[in-house]
N, C-alpha and C. Protein backbone atom coordinates (compact mmCIF):
# COMPACT_ATOMS: atom_id res chain seq x y z
N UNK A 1 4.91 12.94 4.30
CA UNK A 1 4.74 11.79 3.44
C UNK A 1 3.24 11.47 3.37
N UNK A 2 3.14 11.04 2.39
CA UNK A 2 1.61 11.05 2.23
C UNK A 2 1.30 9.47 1.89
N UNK A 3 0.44 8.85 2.51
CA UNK A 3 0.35 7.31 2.41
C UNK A 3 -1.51 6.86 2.33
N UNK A 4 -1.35 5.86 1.45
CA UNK A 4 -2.87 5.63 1.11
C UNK A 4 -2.86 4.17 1.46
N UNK A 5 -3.61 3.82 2.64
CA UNK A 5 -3.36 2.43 2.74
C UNK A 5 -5.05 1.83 2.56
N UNK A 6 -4.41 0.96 1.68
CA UNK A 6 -5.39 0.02 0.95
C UNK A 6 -5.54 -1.29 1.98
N UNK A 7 -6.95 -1.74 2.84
CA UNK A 7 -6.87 -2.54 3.87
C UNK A 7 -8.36 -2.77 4.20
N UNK A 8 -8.94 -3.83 3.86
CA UNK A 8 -10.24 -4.56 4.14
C UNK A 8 -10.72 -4.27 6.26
N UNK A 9 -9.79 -5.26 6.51
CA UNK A 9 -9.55 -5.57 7.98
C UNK A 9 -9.35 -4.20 8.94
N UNK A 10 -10.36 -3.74 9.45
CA UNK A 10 -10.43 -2.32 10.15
C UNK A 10 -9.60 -2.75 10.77
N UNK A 11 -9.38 -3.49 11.97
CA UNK A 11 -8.18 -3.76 13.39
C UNK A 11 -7.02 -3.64 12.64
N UNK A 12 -6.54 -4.58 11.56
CA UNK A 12 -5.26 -4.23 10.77
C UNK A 12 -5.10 -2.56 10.73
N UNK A 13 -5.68 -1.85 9.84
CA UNK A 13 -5.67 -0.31 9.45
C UNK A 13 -5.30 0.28 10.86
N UNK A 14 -5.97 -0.07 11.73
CA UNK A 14 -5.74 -0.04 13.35
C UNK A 14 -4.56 0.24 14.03
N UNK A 15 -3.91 -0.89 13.47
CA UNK A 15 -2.75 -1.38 14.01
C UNK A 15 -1.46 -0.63 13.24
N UNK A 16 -2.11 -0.40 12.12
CA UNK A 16 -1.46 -0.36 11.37
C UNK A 16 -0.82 1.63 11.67
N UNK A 17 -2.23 2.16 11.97
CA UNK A 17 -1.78 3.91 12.26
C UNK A 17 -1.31 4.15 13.38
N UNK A 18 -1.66 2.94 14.40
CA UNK A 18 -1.13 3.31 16.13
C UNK A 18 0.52 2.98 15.61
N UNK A 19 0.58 2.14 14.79
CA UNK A 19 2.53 1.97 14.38
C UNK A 19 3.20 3.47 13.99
N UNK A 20 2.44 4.11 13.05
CA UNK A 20 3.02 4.95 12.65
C UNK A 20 3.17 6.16 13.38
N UNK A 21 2.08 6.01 14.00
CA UNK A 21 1.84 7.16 15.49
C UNK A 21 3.17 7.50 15.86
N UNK A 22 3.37 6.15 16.54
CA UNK A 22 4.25 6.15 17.42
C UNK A 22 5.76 6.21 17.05
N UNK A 23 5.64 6.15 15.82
CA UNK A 23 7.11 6.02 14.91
C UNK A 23 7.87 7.76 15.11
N UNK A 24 7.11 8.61 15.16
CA UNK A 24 7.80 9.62 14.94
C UNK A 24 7.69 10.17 13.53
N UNK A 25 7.35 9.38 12.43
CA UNK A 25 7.43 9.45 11.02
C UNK A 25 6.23 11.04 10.55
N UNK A 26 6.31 11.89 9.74
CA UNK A 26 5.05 12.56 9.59
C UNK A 26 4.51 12.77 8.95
N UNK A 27 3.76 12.25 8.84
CA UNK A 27 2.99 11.55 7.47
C UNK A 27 1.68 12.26 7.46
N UNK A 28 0.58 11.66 6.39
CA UNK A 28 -0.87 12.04 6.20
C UNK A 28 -1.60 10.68 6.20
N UNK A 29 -2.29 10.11 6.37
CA UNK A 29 -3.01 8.58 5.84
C UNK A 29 -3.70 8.56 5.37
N UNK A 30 -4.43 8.35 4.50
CA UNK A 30 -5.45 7.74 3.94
C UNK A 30 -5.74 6.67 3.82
N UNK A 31 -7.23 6.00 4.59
CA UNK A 31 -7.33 4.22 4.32
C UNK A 31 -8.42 4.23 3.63
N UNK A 32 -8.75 3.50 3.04
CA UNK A 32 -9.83 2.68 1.68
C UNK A 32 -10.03 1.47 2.26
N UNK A 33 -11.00 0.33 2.03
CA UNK A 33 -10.81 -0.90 2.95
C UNK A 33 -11.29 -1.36 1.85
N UNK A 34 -10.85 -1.39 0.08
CA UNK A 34 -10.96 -1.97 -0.54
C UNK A 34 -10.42 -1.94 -1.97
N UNK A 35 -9.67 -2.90 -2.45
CA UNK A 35 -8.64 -2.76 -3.91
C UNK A 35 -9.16 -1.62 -4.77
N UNK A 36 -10.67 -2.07 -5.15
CA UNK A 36 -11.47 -0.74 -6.19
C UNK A 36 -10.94 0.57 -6.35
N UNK A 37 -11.25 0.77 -4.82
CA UNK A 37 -11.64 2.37 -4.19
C UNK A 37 -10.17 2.82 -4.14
N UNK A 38 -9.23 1.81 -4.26
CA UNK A 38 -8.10 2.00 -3.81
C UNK A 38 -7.75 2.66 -4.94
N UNK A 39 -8.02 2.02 -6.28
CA UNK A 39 -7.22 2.58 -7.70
C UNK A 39 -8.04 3.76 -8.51
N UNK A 40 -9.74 3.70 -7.52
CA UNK A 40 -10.45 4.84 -7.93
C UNK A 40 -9.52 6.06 -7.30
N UNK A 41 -9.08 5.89 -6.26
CA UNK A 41 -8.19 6.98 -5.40
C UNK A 41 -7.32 7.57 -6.01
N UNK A 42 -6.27 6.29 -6.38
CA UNK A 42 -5.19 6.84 -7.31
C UNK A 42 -5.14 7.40 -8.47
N UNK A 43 -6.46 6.81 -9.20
CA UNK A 43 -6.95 7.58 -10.40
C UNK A 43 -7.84 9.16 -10.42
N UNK A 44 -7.78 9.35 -9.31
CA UNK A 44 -8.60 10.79 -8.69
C UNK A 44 -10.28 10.84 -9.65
N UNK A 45 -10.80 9.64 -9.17
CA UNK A 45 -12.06 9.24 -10.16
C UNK A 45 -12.79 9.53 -8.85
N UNK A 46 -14.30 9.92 -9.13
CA UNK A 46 -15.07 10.25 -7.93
C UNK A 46 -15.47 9.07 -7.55
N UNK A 47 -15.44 8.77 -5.71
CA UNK A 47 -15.38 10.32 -5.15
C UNK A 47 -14.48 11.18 -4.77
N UNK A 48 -13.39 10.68 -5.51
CA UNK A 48 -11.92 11.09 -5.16
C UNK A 48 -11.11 11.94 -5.65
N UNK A 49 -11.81 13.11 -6.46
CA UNK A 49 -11.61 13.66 -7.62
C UNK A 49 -10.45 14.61 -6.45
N UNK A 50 -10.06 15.12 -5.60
CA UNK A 50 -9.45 15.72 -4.95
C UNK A 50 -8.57 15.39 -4.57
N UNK A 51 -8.41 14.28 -4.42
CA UNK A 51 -7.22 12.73 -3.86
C UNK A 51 -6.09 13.70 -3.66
N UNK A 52 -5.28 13.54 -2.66
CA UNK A 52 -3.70 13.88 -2.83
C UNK A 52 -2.34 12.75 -3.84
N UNK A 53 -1.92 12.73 -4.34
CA UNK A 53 -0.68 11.59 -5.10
C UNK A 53 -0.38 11.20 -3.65
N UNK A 54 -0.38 10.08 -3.70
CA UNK A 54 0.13 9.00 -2.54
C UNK A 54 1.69 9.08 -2.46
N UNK A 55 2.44 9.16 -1.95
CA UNK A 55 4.23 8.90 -1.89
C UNK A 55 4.31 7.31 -1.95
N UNK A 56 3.69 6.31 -1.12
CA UNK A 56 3.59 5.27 -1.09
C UNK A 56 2.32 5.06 -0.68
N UNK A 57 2.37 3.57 -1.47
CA UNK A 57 0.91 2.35 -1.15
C UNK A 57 0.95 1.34 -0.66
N UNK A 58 0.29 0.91 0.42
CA UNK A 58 0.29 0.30 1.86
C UNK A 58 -1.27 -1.02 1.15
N UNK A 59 -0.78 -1.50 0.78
CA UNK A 59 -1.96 -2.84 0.05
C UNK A 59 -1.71 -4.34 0.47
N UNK A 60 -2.91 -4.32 1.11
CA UNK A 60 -3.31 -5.57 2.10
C UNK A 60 -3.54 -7.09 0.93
N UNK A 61 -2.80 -7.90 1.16
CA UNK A 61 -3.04 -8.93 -0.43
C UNK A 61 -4.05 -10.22 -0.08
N UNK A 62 -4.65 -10.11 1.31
CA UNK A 62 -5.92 -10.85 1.12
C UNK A 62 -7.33 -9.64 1.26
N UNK A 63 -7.76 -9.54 0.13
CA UNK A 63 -8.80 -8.62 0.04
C UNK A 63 -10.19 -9.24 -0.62
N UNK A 64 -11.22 -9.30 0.03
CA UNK A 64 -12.12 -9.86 -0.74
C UNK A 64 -12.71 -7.97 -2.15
N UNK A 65 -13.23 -9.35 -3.33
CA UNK A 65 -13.43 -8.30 -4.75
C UNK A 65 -12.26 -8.41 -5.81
N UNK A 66 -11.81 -7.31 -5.02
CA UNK A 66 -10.04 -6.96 -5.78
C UNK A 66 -8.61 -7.27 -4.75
N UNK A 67 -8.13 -8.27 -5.18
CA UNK A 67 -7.44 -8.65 -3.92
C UNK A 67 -5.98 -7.66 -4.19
N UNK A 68 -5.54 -7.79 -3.70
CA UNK A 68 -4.03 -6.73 -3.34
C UNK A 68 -2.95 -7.18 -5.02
N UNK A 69 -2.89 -8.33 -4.95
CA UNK A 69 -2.27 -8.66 -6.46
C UNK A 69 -3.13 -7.84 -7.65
N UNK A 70 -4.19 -7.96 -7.47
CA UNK A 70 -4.64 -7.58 -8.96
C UNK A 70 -4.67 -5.65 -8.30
N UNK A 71 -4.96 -4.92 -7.55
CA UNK A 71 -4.08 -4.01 -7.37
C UNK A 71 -3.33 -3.59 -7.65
N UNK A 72 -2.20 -4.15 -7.42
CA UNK A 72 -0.95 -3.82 -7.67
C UNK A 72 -0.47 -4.00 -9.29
N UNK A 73 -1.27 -5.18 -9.69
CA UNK A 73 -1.02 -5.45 -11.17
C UNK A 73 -1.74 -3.65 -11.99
N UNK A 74 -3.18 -3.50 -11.65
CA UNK A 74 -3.57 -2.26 -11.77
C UNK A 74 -2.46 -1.00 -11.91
N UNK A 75 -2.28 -0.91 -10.52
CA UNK A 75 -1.17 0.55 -10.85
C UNK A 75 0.40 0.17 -11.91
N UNK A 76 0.86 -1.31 -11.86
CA UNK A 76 1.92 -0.94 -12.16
C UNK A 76 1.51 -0.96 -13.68
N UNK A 77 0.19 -1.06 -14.11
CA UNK A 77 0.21 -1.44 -15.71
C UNK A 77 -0.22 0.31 -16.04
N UNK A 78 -0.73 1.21 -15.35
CA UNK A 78 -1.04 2.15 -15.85
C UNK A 78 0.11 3.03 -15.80
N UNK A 79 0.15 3.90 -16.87
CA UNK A 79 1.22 4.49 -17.18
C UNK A 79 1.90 5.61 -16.24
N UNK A 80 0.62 6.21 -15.75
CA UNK A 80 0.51 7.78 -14.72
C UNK A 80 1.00 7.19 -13.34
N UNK A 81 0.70 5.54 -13.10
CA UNK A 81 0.74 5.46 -11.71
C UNK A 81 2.18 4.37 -11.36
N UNK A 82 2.54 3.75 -12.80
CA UNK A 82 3.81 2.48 -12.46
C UNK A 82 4.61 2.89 -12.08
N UNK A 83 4.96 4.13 -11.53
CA UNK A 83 6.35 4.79 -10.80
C UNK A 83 5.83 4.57 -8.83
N UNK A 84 4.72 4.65 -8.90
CA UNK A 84 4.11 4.73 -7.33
C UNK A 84 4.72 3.71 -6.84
N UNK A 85 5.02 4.19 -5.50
CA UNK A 85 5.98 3.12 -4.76
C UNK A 85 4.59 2.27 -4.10
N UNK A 86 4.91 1.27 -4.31
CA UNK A 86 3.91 0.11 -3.47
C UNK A 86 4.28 -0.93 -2.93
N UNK A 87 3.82 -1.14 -1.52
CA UNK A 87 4.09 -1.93 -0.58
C UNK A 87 3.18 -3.00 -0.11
N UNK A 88 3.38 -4.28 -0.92
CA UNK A 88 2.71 -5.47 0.06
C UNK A 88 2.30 -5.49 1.37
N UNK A 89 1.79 -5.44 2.59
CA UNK A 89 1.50 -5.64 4.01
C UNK A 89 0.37 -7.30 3.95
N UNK A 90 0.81 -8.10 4.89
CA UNK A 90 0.08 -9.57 4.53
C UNK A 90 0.58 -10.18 5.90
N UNK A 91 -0.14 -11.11 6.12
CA UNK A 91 0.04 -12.15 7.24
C UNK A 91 0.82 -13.24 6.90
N UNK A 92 0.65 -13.42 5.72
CA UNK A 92 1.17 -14.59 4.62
C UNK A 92 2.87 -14.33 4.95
N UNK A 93 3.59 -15.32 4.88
CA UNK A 93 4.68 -15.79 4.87
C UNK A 93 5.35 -16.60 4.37
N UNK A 94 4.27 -16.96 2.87
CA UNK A 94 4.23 -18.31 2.14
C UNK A 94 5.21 -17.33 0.75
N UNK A 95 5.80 -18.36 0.29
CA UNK A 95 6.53 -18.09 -0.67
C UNK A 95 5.84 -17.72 -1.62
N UNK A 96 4.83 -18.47 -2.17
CA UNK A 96 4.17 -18.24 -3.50
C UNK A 96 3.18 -17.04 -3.30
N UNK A 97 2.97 -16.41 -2.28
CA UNK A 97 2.82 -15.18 -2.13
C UNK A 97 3.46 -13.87 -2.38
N UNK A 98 4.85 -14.55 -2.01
CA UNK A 98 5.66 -13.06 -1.82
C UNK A 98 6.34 -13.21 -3.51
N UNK A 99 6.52 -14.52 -4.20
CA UNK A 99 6.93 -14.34 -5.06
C UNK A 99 5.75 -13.70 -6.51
N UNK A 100 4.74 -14.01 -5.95
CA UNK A 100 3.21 -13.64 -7.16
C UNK A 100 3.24 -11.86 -6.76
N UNK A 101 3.54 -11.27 -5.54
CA UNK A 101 3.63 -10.23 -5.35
C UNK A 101 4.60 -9.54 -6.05
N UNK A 102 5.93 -9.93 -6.28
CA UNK A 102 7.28 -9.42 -6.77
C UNK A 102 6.81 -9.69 -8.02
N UNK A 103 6.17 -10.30 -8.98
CA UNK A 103 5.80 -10.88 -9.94
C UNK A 103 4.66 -9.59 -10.63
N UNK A 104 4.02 -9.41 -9.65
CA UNK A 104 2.92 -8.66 -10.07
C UNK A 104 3.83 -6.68 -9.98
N UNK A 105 4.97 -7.04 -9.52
CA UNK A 105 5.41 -5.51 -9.36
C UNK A 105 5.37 -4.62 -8.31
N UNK A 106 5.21 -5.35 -7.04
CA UNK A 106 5.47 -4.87 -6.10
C UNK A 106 6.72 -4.47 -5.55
N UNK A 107 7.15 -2.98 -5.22
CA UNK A 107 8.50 -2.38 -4.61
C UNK A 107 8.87 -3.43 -3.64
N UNK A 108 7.96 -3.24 -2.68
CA UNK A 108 8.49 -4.20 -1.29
C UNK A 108 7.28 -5.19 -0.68
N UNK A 109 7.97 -6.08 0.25
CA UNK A 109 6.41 -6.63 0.85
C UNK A 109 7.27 -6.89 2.53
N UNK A 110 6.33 -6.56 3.15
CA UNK A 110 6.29 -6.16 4.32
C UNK A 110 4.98 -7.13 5.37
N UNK A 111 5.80 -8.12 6.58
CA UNK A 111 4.28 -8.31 7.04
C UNK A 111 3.85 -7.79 8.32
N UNK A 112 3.05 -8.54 8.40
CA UNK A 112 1.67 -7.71 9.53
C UNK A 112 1.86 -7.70 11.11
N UNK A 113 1.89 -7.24 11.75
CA UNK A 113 1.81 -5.82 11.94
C UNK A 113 2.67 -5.15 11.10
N UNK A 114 2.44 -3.82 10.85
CA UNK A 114 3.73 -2.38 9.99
C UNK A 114 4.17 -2.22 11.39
N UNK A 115 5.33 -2.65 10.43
CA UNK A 115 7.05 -2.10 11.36
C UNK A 115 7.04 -0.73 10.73
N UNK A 116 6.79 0.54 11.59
CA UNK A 116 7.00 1.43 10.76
C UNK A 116 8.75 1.86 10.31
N UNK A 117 9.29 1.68 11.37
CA UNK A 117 11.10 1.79 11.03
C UNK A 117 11.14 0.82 9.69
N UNK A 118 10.77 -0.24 9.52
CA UNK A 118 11.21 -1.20 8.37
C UNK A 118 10.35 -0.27 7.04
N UNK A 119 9.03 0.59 7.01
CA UNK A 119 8.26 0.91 5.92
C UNK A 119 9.57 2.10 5.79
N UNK A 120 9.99 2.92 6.95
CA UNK A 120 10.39 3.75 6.15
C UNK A 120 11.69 4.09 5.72
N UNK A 121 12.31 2.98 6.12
CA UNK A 121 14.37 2.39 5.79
C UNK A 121 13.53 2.32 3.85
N UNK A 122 12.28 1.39 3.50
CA UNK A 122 12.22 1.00 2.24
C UNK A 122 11.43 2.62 1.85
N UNK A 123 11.07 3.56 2.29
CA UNK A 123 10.79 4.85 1.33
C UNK A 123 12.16 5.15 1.34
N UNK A 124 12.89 5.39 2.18
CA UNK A 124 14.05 6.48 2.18
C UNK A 124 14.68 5.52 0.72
N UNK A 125 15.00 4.32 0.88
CA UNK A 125 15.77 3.42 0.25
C UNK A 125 15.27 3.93 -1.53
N UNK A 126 14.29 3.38 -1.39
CA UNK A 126 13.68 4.17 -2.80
C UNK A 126 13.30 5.66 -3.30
N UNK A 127 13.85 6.87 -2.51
CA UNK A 127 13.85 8.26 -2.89
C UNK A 127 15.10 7.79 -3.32
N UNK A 128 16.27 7.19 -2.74
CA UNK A 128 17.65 7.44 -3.15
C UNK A 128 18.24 6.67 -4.44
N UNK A 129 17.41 5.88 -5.05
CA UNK A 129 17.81 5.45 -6.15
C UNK A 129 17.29 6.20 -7.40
């Protein structure tokens, strides 16, 4: 599985690969620590002209620049990328968060620390539909 996680907060990204480590899951990662770079990635725009297609996107929704909403608004409006599975990750627990997220087109939202068992019940969940 190949995963591009979009994440400002190095300790988060941190936390975030020692989860998956340990999950058993076998994956590839890629982190960006910023919305931009994130959709330059997905768009295989340099310096990313090599990029692998992400399986899923791991996007942090307090981001200073480009915050995780307008992200996500990004991929799901472009045509090549609105199928990409994308995943909220946030500290936030506030409603008008999770609902501006579902709003903006986010698959799932997930918070902080990554449960990796919970990220990947929601990939499997979404190969099977």
């Amino acid at each position: 599985m190949q995963i591009l996680l979009i994440e400002d907060e190095q300790d988060h990204a941190d936390l975030a690969k020692r989860s998956l480590r340990s999950s058993g899951i076998e994956y590839e990662l890629t982190h960006v620590d910023n919305g931009a770079e994130g959709i330059q990635y997905l768009r295989q725009e340099s310096p990313h002209q090599h990029a692998l297609a992400p399986d899923v996107v791991l996007v942090d929704l307090k981001m200073p620049r480009m915050d995780g909403h307008e992200v996500i608004e990004n991929i799901k409006a472009d045509s090549g990328l609105k199928n990409t599975l994308v995943i909220a990750l946030t500290t936030s627990e506030a409603d008008g968060d999770r609902q501006r997220a579902f709003a903006s087109g986010v698959d799932a939202y997930l918070s902080k620390p990554l449960n990796a068992s919970a990220l990947w019940n929601i990939v499997m969940r979404q190969r099977c539909v």
